[in-house]
PDB file of N, CA and C in Angstrom:
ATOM      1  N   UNK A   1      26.456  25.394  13.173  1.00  0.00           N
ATOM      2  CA  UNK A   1      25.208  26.083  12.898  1.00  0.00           C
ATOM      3  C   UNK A   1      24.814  25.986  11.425  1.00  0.00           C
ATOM      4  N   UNK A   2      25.462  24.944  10.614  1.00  0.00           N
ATOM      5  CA  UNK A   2      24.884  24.734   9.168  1.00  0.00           C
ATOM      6  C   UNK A   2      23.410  24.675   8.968  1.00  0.00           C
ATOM      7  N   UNK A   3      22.203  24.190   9.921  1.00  0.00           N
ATOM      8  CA  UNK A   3      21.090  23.476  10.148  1.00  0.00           C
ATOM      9  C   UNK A   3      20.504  25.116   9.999  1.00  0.00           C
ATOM     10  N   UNK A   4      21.358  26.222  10.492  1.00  0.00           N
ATOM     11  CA  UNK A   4      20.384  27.398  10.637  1.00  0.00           C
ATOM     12  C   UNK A   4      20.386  27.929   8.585  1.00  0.00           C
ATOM     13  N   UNK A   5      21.468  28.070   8.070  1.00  0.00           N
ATOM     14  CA  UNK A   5      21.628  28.251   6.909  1.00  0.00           C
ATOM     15  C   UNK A   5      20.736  27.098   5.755  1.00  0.00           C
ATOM     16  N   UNK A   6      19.973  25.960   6.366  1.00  0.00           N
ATOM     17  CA  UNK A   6      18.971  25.454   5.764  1.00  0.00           C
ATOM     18  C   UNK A   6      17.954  25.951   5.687  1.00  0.00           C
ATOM     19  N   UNK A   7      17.519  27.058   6.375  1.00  0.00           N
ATOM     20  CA  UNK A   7      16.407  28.467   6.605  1.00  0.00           C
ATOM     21  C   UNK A   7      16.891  29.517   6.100  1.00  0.00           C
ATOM     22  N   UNK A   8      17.873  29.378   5.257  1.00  0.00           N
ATOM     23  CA  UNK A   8      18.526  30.728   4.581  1.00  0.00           C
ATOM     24  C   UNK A   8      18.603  31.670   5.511  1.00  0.00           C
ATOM     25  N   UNK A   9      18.988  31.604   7.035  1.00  0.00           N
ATOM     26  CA  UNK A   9      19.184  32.837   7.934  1.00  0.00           C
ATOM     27  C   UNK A   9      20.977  32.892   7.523  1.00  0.00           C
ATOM     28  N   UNK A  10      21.496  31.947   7.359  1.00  0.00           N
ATOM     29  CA  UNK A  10      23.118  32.397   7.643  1.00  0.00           C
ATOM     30  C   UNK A  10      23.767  32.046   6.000  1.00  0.00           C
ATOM     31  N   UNK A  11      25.018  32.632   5.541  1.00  0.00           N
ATOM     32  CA  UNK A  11      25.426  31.793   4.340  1.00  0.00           C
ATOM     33  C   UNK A  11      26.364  30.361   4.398  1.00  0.00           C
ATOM     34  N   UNK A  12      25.635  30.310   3.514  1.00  0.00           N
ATOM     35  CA  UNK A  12      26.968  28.376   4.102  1.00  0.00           C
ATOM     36  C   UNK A  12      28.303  28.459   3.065  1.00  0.00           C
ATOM     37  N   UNK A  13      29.011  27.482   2.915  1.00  0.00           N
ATOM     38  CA  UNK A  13      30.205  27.725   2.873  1.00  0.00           C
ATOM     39  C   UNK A  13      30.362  27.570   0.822  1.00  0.00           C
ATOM     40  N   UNK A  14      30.002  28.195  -0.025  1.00  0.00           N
ATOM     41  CA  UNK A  14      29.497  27.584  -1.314  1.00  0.00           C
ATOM     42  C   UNK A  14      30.567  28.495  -2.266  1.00  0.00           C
ATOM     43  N   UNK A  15      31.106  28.261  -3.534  1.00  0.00           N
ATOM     44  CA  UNK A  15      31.623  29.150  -4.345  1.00  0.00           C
ATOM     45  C   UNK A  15      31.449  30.164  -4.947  1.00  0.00           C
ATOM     46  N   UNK A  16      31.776  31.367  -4.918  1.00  0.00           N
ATOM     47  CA  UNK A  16      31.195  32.539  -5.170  1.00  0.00           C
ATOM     48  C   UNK A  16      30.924  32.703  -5.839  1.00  0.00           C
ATOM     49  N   UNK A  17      30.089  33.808  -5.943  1.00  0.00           N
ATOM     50  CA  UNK A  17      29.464  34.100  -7.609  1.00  0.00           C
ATOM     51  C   UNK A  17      30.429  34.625  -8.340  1.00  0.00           C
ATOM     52  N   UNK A  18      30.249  34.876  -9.999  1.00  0.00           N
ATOM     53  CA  UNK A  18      31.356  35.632 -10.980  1.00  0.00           C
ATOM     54  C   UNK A  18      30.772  36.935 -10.559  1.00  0.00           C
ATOM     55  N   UNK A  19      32.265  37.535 -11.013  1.00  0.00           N
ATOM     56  CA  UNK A  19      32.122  39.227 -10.971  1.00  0.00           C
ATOM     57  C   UNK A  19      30.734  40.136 -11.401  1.00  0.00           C
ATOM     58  N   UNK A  20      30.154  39.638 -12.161  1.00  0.00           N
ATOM     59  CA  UNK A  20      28.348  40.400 -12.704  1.00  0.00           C
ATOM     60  C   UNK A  20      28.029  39.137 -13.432  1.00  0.00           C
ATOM     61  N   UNK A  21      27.275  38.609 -12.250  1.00  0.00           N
ATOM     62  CA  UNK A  21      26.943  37.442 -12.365  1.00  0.00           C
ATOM     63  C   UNK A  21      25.048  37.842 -12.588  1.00  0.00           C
ATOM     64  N   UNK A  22      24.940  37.420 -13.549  1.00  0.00           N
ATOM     65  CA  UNK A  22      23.514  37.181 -14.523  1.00  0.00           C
ATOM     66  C   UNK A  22      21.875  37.215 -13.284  1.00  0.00           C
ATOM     67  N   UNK A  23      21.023  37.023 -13.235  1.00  0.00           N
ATOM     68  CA  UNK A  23      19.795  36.731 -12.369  1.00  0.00           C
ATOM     69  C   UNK A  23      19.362  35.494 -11.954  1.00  0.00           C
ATOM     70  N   UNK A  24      20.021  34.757 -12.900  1.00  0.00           N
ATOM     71  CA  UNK A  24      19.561  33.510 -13.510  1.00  0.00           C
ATOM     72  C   UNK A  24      20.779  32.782 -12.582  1.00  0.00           C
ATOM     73  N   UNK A  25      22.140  33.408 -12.610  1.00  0.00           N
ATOM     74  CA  UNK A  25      23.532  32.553 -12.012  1.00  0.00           C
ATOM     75  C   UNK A  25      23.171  32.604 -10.387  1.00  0.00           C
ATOM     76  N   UNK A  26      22.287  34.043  -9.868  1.00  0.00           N
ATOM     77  CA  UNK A  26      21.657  34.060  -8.732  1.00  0.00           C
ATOM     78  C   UNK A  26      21.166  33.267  -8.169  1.00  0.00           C
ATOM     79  N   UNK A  27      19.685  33.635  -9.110  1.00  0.00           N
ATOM     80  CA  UNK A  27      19.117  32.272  -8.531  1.00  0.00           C
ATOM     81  C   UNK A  27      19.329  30.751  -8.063  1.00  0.00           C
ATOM     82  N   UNK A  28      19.932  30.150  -9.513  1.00  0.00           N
ATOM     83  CA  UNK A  28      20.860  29.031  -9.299  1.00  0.00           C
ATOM     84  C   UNK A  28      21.428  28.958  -8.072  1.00  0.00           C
ATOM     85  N   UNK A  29      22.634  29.759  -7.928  1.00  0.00           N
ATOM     86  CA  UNK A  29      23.577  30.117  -6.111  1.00  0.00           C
ATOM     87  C   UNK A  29      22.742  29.665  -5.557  1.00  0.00           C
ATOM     88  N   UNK A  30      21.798  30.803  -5.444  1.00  0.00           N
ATOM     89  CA  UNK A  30      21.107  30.469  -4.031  1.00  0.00           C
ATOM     90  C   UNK A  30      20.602  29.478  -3.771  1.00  0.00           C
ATOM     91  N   UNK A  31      19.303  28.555  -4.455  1.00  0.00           N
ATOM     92  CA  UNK A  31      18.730  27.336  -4.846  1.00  0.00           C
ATOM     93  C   UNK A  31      19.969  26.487  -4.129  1.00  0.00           C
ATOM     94  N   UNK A  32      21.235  26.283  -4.770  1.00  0.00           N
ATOM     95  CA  UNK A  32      21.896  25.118  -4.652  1.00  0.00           C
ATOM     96  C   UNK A  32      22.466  25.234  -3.008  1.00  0.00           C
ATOM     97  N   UNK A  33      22.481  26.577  -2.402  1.00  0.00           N
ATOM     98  CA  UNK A  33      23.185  26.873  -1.392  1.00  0.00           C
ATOM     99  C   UNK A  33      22.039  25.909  -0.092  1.00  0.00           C
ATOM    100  N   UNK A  34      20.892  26.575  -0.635  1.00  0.00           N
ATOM    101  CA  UNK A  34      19.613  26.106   0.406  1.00  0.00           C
ATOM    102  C   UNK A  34      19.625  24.800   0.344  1.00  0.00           C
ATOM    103  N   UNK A  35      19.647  24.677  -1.017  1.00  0.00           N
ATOM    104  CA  UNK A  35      19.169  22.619  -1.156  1.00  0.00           C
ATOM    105  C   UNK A  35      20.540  21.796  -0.526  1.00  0.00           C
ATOM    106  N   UNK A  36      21.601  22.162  -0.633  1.00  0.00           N
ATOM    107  CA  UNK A  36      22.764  21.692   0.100  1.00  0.00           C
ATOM    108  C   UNK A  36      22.321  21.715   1.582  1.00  0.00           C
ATOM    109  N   UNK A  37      21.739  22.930   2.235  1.00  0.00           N
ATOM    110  CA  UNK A  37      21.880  23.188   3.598  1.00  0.00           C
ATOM    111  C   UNK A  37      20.502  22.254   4.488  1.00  0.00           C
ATOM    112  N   UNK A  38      19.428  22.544   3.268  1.00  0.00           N
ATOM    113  CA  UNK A  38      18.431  21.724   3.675  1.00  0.00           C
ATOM    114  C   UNK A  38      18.543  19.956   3.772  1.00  0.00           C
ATOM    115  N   UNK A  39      18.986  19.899   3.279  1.00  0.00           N
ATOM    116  CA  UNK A  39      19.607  18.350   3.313  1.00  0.00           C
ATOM    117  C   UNK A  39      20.318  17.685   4.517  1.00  0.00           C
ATOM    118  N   UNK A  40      21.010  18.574   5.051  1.00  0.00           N
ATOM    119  CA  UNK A  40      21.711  18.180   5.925  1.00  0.00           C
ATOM    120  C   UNK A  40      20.451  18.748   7.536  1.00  0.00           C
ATOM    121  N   UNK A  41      19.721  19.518   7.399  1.00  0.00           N
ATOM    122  CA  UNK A  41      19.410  20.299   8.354  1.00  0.00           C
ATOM    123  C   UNK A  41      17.891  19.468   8.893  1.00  0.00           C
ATOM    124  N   UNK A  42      17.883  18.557   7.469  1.00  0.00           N
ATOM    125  CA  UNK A  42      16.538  17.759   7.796  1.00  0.00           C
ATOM    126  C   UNK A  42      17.479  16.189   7.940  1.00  0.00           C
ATOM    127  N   UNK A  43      18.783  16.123   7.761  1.00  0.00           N
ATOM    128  CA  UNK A  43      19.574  14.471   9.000  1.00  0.00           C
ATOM    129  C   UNK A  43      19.367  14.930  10.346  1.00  0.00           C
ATOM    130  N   UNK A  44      19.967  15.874  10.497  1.00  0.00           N
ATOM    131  CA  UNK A  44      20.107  16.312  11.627  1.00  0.00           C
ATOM    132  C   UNK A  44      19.041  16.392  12.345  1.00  0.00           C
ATOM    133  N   UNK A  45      17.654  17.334  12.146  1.00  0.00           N
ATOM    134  CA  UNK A  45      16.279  16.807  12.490  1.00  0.00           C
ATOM    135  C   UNK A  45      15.978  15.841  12.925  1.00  0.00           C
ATOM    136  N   UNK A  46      16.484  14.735  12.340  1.00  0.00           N
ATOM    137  CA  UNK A  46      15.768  13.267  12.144  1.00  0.00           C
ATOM    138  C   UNK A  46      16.758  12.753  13.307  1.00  0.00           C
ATOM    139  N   UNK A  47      17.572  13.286  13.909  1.00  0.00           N
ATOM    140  CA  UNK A  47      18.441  11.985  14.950  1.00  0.00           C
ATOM    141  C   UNK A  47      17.982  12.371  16.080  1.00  0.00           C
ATOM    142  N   UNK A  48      18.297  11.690  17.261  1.00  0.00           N
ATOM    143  CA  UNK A  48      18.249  11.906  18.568  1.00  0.00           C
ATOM    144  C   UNK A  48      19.514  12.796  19.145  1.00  0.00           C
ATOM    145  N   UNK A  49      19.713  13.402  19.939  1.00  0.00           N
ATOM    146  CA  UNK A  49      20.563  14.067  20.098  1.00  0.00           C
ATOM    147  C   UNK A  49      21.783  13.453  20.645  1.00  0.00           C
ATOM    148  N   UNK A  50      21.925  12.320  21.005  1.00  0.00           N
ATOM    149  CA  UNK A  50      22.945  11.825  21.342  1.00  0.00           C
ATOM    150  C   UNK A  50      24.048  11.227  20.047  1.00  0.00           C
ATOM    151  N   UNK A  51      23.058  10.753  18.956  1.00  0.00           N
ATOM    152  CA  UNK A  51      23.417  10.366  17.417  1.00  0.00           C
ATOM    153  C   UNK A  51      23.625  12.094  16.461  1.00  0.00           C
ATOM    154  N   UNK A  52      22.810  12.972  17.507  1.00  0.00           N
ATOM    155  CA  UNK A  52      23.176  14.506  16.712  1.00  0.00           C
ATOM    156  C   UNK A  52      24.778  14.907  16.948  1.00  0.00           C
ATOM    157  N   UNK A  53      24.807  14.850  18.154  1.00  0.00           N
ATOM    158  CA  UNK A  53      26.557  15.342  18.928  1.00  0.00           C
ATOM    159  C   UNK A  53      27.669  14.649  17.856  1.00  0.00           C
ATOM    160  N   UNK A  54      27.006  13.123  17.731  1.00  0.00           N
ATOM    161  CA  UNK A  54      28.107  12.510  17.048  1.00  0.00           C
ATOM    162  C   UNK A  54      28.073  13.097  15.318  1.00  0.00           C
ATOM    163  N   UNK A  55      27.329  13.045  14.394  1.00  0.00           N
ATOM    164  CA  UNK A  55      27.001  13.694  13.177  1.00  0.00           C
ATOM    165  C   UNK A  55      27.292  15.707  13.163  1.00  0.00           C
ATOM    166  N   UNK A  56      27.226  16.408  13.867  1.00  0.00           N
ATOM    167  CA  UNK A  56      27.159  17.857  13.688  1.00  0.00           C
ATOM    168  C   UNK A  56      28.336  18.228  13.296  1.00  0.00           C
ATOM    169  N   UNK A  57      29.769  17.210  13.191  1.00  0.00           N
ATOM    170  CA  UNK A  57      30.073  18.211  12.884  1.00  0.00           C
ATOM    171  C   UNK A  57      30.845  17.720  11.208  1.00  0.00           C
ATOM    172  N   UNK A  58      29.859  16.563  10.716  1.00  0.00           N
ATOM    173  CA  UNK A  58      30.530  16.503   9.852  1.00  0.00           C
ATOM    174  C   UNK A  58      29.817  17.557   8.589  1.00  0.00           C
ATOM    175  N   UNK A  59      30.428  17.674   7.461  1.00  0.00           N
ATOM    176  CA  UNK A  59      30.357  18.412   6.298  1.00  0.00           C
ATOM    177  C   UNK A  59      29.296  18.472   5.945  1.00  0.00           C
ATOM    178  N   UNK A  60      29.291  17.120   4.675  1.00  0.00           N
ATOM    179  CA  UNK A  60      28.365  17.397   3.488  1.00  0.00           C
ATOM    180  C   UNK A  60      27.113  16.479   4.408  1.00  0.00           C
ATOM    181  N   UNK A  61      25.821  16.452   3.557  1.00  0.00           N
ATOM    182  CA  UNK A  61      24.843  15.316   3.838  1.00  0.00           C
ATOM    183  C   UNK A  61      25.186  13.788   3.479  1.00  0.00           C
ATOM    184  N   UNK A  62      26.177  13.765   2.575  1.00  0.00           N
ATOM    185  CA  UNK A  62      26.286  12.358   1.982  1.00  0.00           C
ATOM    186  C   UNK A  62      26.988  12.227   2.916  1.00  0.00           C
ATOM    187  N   UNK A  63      28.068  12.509   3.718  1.00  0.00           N
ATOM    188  CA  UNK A  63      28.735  11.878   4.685  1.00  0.00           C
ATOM    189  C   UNK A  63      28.360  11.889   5.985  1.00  0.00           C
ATOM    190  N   UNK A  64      27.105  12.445   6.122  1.00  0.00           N
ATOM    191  CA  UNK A  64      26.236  12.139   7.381  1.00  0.00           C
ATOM    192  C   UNK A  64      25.097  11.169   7.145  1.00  0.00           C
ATOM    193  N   UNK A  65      24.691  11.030   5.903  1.00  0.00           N
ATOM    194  CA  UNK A  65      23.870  10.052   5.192  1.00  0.00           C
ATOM    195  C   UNK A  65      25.268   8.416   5.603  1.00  0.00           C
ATOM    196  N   UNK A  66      25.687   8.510   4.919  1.00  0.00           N
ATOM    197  CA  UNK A  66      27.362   7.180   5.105  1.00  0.00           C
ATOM    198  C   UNK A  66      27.426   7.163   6.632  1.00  0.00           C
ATOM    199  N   UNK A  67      27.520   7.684   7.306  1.00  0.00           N
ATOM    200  CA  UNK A  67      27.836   7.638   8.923  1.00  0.00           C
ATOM    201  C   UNK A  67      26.378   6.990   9.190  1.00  0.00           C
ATOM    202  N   UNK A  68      25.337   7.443   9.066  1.00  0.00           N
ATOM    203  CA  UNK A  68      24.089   7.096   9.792  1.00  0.00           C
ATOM    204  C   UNK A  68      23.763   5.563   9.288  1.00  0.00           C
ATOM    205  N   UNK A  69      24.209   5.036   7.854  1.00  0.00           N
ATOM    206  CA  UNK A  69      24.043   4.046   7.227  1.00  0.00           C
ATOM    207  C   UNK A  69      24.684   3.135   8.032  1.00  0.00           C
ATOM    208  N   UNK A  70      26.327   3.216   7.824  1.00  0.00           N
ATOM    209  CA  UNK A  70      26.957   2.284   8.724  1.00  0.00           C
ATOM    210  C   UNK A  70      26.430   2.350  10.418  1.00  0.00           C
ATOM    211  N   UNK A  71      26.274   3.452  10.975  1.00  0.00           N
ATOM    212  CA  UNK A  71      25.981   2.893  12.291  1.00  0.00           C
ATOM    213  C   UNK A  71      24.886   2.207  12.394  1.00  0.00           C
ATOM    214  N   UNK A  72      24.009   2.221  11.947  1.00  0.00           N
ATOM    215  CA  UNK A  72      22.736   1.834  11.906  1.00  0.00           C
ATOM    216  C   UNK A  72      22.237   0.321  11.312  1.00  0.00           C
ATOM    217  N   UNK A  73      23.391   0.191   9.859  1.00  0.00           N
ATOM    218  CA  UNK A  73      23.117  -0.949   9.637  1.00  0.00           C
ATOM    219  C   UNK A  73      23.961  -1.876   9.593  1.00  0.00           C
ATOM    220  N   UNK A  74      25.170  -1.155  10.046  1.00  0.00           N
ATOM    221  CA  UNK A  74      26.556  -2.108  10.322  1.00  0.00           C
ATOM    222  C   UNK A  74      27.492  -1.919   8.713  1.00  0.00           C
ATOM    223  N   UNK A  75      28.549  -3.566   9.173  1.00  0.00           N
ATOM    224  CA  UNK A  75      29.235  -3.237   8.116  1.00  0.00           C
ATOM    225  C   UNK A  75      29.232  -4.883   7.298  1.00  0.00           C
ATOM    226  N   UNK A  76      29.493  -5.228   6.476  1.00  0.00           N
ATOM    227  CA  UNK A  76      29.371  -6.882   6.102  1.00  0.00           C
ATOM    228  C   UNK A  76      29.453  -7.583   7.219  1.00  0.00           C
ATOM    229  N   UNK A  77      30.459  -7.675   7.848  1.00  0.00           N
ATOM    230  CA  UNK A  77      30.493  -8.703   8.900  1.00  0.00           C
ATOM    231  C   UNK A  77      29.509  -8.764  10.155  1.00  0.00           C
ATOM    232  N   UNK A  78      28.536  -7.653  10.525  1.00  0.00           N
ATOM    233  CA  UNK A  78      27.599  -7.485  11.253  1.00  0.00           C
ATOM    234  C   UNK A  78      26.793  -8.305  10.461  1.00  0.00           C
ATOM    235  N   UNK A  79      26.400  -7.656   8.678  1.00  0.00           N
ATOM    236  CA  UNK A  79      25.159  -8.208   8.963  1.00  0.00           C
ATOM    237  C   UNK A  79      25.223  -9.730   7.890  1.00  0.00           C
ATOM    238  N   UNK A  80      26.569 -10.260   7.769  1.00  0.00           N
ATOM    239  CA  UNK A  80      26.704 -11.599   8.088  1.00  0.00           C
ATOM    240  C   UNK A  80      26.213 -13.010   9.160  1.00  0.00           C
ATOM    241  N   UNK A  81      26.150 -11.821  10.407  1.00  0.00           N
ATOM    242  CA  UNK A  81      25.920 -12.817  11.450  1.00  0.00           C
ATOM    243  C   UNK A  81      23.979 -13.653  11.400  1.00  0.00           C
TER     244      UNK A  81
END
């Protein structure tokens, strides 16, 4: 359910804030929490659901970004041929 925490309904998995942490260290958090979640919540968007099952349950976006790359565009020796 990471895709729901790209709508800031849930928290995603991010490093906590310091003990009296500033307005400014807030903001930041949060910003980076969303832009992490949104990233991934708009791959996920973008596949078909059969390419979703396979991607959901990985982590970050870059490694669903790397998964979608290689399946999609192969690996040297594919696009050797």
């Amino acid at each position: 359910m990471r895709w729901i925490s790209g709508k800031q309904l849930k928290k995603a998995d991010i490093l906590p804030l310091p003990t009296n942490p500033t307005m400014a260290q807030i903001k930041i958090h949060k910003e980076s929490k969303a832009k992490k979640s949104k990233a991934n919540a708009y791959l996920f968007a973008s596949v078909v659901p059969t390419i979703f099952s396979r991607v959901m349950s990985l982590k970050t976006a870059k490694v669903v970004w790397d998964y979608l790359k290689e399946e999609y565009e192969g690996d040297e020796r594919v696009r050797g041929m």
